[in-house]
Protein backbone atom coordinates (compact mmCIF):
# COMPACT_ATOMS: atom_id res chain seq x y z
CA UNK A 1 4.90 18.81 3.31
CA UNK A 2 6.76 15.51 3.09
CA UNK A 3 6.94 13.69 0.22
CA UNK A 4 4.39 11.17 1.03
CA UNK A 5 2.13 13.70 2.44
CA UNK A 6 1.96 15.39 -1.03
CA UNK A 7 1.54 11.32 -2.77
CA UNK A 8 -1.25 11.16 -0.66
CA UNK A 9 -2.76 14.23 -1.56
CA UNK A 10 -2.02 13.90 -5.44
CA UNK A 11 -4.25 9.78 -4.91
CA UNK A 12 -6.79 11.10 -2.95
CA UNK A 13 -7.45 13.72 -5.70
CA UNK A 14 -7.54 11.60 -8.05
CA UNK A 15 -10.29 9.43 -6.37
CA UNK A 16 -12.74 11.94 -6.75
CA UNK A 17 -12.57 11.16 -10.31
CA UNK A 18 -14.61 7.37 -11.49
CA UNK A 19 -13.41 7.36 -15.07
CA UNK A 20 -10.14 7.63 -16.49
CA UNK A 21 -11.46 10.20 -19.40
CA UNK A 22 -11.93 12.58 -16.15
CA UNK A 23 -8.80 11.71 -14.83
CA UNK A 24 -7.10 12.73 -18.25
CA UNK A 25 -9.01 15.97 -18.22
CA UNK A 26 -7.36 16.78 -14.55
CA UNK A 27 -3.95 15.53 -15.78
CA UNK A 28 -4.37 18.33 -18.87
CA UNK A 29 -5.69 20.96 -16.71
CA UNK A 30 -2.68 19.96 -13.90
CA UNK A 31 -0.51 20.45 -17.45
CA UNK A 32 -2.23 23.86 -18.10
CA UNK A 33 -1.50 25.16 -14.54
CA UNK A 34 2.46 24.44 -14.63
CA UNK A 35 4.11 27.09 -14.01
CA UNK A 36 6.03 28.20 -17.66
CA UNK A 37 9.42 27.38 -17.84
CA UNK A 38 11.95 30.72 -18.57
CA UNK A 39 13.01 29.81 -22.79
CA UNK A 40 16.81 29.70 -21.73
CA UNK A 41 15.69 26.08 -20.29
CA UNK A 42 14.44 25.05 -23.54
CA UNK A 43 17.91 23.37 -25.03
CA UNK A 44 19.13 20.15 -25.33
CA UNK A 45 21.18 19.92 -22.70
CA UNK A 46 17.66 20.26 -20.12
CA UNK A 47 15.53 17.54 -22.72
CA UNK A 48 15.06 14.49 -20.69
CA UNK A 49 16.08 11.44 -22.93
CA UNK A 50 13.54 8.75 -23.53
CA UNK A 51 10.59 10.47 -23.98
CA UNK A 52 8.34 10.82 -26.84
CA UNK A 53 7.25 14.04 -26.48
CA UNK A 54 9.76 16.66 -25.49
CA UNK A 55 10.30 17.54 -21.70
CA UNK A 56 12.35 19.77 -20.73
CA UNK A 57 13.48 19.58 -17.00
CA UNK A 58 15.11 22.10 -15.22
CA UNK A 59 16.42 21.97 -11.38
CA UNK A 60 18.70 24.39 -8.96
CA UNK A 61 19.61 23.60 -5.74
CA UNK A 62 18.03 26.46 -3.29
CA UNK A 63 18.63 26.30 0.21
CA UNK A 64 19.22 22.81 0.66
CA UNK A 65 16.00 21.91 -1.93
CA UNK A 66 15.93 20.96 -5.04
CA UNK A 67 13.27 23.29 -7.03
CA UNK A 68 12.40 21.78 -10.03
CA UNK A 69 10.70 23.21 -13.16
CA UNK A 70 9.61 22.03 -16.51
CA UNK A 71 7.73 22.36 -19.49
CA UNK A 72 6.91 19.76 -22.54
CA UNK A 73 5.17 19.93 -25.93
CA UNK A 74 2.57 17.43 -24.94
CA UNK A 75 0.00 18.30 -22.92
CA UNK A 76 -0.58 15.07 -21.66
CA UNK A 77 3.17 15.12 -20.32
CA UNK A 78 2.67 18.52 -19.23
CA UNK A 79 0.48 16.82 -16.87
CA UNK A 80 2.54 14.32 -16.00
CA UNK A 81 5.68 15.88 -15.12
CA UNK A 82 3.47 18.58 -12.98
CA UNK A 83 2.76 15.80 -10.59
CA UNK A 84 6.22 14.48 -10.26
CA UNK A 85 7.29 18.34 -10.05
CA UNK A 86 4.54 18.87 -7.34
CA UNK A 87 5.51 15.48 -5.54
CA UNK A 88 9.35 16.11 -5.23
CA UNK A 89 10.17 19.92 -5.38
CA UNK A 90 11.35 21.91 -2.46
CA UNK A 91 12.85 18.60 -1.43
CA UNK A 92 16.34 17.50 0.08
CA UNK A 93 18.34 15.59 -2.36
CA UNK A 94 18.45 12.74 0.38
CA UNK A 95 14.36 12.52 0.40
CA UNK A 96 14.03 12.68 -3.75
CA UNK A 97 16.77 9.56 -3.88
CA UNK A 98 14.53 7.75 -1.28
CA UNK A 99 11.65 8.09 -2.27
CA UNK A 100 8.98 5.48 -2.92
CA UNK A 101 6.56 7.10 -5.96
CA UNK A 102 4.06 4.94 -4.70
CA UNK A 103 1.04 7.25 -6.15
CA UNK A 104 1.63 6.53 -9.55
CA UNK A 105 0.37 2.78 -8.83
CA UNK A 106 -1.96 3.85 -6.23
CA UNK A 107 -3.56 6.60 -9.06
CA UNK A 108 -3.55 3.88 -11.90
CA UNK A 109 -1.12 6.02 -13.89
CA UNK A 110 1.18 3.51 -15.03
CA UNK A 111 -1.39 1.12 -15.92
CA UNK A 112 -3.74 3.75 -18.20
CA UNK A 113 -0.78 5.34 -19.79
CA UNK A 114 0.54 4.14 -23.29
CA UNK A 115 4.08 2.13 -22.76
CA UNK A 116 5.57 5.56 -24.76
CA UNK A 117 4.12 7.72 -22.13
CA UNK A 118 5.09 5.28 -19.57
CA UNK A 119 8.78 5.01 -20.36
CA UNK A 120 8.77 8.57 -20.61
CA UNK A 121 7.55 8.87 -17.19
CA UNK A 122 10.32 6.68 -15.94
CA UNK A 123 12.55 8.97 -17.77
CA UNK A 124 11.39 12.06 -16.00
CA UNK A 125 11.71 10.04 -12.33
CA UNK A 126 14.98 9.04 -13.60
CA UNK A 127 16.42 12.10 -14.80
CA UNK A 128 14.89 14.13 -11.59
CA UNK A 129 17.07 11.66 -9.14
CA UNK A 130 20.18 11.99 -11.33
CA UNK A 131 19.57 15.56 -10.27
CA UNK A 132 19.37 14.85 -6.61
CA UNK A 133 22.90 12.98 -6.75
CA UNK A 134 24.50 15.76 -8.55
CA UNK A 135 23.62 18.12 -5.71
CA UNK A 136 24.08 15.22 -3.03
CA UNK A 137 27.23 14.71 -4.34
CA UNK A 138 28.22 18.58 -5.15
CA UNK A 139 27.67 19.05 -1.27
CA UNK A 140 29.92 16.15 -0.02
């Protein structure tokens, strides 16, 4: 699936949903479902800077797509970086750098989150493209 194919997806789930408490509840059970991240990940070098909670991101370059994987102490933020993890692994390093994250407008993500949360979430999107250049650039 392409990248907005999967944004797509990830809004019109979250339509089903009229109040924000059950949209939380998804985002924690979305947290619940990530997929654990292997304990050698968990060290400083892999904590994503900015963030209140700890996140931990990890990402390899496998057959052209970046795979990402992650874990964080928050469940909340477990959430969180579950979407962008579903959203823009098993993508080319060329589609994560272009990419418009248009569904965290069109979900009302930014705008329910606390500005902590919220930087944090740029954090993530930040840290996940400065892993797409690496591996852009490592192939050059």
């Amino acid at each position: 699936m392409t990248i907005n194919e999967i944004q797509d997806e990830i809004i019109q789930n979250f339509s089903v949903f009229d109040d924000w408490m059950d949209k939380y509840e998804y985002l924690i059970d979305l947290g619940k479902n990530l997929n654990s991240l292997d304990d050698k990940f968990h060290t400083n070098q892999n904590l994503i800077d900015g963030c209140q909670s700890k996140v931990w991101l990890n990402a390899e370059l496998i057959n052209e797509k970046i795979v990402f994987s992650a874990d964080s102490d928050a469940i909340i933020t477990k959430g969180i970086v579950s979407l962008l993890i579903k959203v823009l692994s098993d993508q080319s390093p060329e589609d994560i750098l272009s990419a418009d994250l248009y569904f965290i407008e069109k979900t009302g993500l930014q705008q329910h989150l606390s500005p902590t949360r919220s930087n944090g979430l740029l954090s993530m999107i930040k840290q996940m493209r400065y892993y797409a250049l690496a591996f852009q650039n490592k192939r050059k």
